[in-house]
N, C-alpha and C. Protein backbone atom coordinates (compact mmCIF):
# COMPACT_ATOMS: atom_id res chain seq x y z
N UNK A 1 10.37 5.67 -35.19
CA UNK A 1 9.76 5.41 -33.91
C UNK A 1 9.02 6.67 -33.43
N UNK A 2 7.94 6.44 -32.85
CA UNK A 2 7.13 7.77 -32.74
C UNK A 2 6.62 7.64 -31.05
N UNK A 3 7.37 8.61 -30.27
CA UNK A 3 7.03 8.45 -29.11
C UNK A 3 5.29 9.22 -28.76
N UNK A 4 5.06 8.43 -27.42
CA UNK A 4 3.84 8.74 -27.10
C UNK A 4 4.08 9.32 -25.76
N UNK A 5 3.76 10.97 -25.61
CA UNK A 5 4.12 11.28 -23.87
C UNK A 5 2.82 11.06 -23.45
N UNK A 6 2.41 10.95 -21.79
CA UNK A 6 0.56 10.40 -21.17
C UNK A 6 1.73 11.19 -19.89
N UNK A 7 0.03 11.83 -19.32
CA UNK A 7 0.16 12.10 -17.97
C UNK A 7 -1.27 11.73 -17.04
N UNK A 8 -1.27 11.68 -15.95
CA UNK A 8 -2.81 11.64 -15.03
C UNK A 8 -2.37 12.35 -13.81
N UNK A 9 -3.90 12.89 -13.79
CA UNK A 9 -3.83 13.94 -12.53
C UNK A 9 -5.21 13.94 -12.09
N UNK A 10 -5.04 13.42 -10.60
CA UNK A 10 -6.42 13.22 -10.45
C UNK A 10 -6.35 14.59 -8.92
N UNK A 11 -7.21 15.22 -9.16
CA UNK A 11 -7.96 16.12 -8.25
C UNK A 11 -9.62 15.85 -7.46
N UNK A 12 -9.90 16.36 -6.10
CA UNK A 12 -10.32 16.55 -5.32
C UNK A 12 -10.76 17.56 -4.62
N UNK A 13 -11.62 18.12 -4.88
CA UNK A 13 -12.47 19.51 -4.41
C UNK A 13 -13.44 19.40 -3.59
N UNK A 14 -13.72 18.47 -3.03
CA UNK A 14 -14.22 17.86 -1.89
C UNK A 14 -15.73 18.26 -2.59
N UNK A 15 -16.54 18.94 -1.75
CA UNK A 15 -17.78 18.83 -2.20
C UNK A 15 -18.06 19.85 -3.85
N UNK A 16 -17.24 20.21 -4.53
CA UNK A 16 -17.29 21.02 -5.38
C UNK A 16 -16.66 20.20 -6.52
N UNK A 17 -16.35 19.22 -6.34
CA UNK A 17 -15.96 18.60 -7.68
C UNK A 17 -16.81 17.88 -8.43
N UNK A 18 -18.16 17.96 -7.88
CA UNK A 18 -19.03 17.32 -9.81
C UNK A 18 -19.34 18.66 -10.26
N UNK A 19 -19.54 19.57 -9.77
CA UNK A 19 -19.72 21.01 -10.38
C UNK A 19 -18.33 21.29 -11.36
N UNK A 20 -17.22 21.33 -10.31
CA UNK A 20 -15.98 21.00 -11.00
C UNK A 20 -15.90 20.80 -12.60
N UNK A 21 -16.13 19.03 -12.59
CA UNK A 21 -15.92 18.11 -13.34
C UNK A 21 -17.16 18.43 -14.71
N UNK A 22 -18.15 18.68 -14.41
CA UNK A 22 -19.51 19.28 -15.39
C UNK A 22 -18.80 20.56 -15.81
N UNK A 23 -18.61 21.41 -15.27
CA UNK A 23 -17.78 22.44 -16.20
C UNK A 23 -16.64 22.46 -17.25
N UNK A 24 -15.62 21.61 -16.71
CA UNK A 24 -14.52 21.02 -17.30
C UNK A 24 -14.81 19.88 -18.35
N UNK A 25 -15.46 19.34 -18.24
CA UNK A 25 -15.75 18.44 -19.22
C UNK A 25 -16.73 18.73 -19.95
N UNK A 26 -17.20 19.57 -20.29
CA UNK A 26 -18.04 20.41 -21.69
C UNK A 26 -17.16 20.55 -22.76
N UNK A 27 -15.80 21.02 -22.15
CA UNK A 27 -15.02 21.80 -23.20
C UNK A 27 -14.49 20.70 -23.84
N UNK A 28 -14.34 19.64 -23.03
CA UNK A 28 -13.24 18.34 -23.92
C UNK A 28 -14.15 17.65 -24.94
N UNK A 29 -15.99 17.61 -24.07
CA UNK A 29 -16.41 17.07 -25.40
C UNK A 29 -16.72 17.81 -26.52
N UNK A 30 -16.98 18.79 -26.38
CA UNK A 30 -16.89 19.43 -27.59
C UNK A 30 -15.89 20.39 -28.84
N UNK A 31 -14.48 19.23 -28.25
CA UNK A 31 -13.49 19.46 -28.75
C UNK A 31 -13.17 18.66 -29.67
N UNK A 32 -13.30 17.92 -30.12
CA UNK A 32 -13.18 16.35 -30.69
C UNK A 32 -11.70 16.60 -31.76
N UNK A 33 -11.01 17.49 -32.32
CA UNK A 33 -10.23 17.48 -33.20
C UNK A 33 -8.84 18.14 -32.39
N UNK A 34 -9.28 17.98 -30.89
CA UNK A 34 -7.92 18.29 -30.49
C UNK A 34 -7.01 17.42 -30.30
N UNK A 35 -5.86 17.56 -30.74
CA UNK A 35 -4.54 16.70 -31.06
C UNK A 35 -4.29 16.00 -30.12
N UNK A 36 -5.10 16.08 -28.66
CA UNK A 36 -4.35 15.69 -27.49
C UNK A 36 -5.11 14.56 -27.12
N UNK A 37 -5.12 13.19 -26.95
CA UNK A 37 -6.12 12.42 -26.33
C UNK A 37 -6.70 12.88 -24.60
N UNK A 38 -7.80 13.35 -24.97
CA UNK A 38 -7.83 13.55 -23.28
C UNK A 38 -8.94 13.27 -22.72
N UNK A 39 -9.63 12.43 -21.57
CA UNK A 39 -10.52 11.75 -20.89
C UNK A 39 -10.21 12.00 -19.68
N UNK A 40 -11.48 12.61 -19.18
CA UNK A 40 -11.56 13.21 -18.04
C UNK A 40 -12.68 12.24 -17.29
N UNK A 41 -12.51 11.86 -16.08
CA UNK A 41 -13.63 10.89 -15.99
C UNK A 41 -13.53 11.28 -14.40
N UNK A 42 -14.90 10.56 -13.41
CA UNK A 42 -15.18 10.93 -12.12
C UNK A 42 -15.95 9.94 -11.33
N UNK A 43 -15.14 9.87 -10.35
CA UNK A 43 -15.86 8.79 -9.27
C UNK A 43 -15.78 9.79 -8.26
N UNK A 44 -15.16 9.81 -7.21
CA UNK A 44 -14.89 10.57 -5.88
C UNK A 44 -14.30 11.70 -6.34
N UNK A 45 -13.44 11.68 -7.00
CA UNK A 45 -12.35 12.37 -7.46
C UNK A 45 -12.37 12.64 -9.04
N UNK A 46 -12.03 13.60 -9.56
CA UNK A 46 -11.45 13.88 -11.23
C UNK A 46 -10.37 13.67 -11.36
N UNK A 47 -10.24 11.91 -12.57
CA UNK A 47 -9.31 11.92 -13.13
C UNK A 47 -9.35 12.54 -14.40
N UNK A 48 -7.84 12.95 -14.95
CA UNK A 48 -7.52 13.16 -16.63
C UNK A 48 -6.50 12.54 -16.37
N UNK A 49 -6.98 12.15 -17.96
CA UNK A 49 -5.89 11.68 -18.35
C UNK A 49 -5.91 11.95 -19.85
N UNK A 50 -4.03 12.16 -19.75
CA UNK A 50 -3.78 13.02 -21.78
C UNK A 50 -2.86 12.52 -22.17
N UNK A 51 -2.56 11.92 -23.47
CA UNK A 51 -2.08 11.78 -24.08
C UNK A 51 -1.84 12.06 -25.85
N UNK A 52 -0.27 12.49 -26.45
CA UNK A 52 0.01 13.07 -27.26
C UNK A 52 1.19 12.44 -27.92
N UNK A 53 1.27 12.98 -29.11
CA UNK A 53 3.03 12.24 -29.43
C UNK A 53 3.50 13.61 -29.85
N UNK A 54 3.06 14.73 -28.67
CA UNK A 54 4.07 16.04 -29.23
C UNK A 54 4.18 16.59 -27.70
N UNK A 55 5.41 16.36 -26.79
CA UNK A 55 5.57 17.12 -25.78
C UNK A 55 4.48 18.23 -25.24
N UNK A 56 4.99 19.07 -26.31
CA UNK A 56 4.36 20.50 -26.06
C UNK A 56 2.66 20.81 -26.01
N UNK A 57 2.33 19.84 -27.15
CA UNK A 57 0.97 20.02 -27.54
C UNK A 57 0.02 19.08 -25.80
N UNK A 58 0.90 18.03 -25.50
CA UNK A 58 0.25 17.91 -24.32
C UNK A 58 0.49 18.65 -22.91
N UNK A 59 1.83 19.42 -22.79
CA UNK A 59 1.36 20.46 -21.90
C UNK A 59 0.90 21.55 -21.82
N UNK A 60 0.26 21.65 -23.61
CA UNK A 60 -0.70 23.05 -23.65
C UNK A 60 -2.00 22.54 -23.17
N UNK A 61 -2.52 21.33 -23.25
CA UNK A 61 -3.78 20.81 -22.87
C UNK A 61 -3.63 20.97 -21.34
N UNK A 62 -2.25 20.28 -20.89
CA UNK A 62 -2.72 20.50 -19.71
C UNK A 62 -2.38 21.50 -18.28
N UNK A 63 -2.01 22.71 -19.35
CA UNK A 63 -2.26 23.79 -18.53
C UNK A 63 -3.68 24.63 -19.14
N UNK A 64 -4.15 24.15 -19.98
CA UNK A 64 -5.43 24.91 -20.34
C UNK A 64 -6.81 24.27 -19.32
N UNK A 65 -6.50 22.90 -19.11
CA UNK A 65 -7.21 22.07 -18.46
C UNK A 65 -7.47 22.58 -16.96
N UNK A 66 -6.37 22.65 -16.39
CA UNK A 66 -5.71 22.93 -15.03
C UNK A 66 -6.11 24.40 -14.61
N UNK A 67 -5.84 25.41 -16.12
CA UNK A 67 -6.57 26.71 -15.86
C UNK A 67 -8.33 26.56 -15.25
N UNK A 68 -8.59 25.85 -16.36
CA UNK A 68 -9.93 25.64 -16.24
C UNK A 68 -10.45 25.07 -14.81
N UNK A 69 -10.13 23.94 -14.21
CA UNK A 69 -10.35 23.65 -13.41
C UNK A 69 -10.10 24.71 -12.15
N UNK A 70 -8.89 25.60 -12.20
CA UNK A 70 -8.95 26.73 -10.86
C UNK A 70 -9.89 27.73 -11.02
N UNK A 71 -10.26 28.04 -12.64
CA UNK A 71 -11.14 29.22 -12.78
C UNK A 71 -12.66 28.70 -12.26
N UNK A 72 -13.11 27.19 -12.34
CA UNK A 72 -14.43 26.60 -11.99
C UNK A 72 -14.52 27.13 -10.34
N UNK A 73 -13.08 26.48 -9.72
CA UNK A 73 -12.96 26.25 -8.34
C UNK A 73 -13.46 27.83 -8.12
N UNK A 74 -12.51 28.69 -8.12
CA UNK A 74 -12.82 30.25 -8.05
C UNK A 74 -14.04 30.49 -8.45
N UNK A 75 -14.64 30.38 -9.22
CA UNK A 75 -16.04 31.69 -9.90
C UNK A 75 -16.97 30.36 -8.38
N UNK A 76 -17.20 28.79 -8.29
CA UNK A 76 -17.92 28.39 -7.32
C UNK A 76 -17.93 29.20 -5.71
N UNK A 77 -16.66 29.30 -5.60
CA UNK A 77 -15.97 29.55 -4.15
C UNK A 77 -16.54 31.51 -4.36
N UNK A 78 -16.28 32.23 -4.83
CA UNK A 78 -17.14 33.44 -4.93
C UNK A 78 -18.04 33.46 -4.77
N UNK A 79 -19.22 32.80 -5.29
CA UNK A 79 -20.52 32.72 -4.73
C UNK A 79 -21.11 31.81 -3.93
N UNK A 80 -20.29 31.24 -3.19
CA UNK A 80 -20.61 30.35 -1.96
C UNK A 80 -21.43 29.67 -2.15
N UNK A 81 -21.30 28.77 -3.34
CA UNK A 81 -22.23 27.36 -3.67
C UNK A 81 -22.20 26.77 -2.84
C-alpha cells in the first residue's frame, strides 16, 4: 500500500499577489522532475496545492515554496511597488 500525503494553502497579498504568484510560479514550471506534484494556480488568491508519497519530500517543497513566496512579498514591499 503506498500512501499519498496532499496539502493546500491558499494565500492572499492583497494587491501584490499576481506579482506574488508570477514569481513563484516560474520555479514550479520549470521544475518538471520534481518528486512533488505541485500546482499553483490563481484567481483572487494563490492556491498550491502538493502532493507526494514521501512525507518529507513534500514538506521540503513546501517550505521552499513558502520561502519563496515571503522572499517575493519582501524584495516587492522594499521597493514600494
Amino acid at each position: 500500500m503506498t500512501l499519498n500525503f496532499s496539502a493546500k494553502i491558499t494565500i492572499d497579498a492583497k494587491d501584490k499577489t499576481k506579482a506574488i504568484y508570477d514569481s513563484v510560479n516560474i520555479d514550479n514550471e520549470f521544475y518538471p522532475e520534481n518528486p512533488v506534484t505541485t500546482q499553483i494556480k490563481l484567481d483572487k488568491k494563490i492556491t498550491i496545492y502538493v502532493e507526494s508519497e514521501h512525507l518529507a519530500h513534500l514538506r521540503a517543497n513546501l517550505n521552499s515554496t513558502l520561502r519563496l513566496i515571503q522572499t517575493s512579498y519582501d524584495s516587492i514591499e522594499s521597493v514600494n511597488v
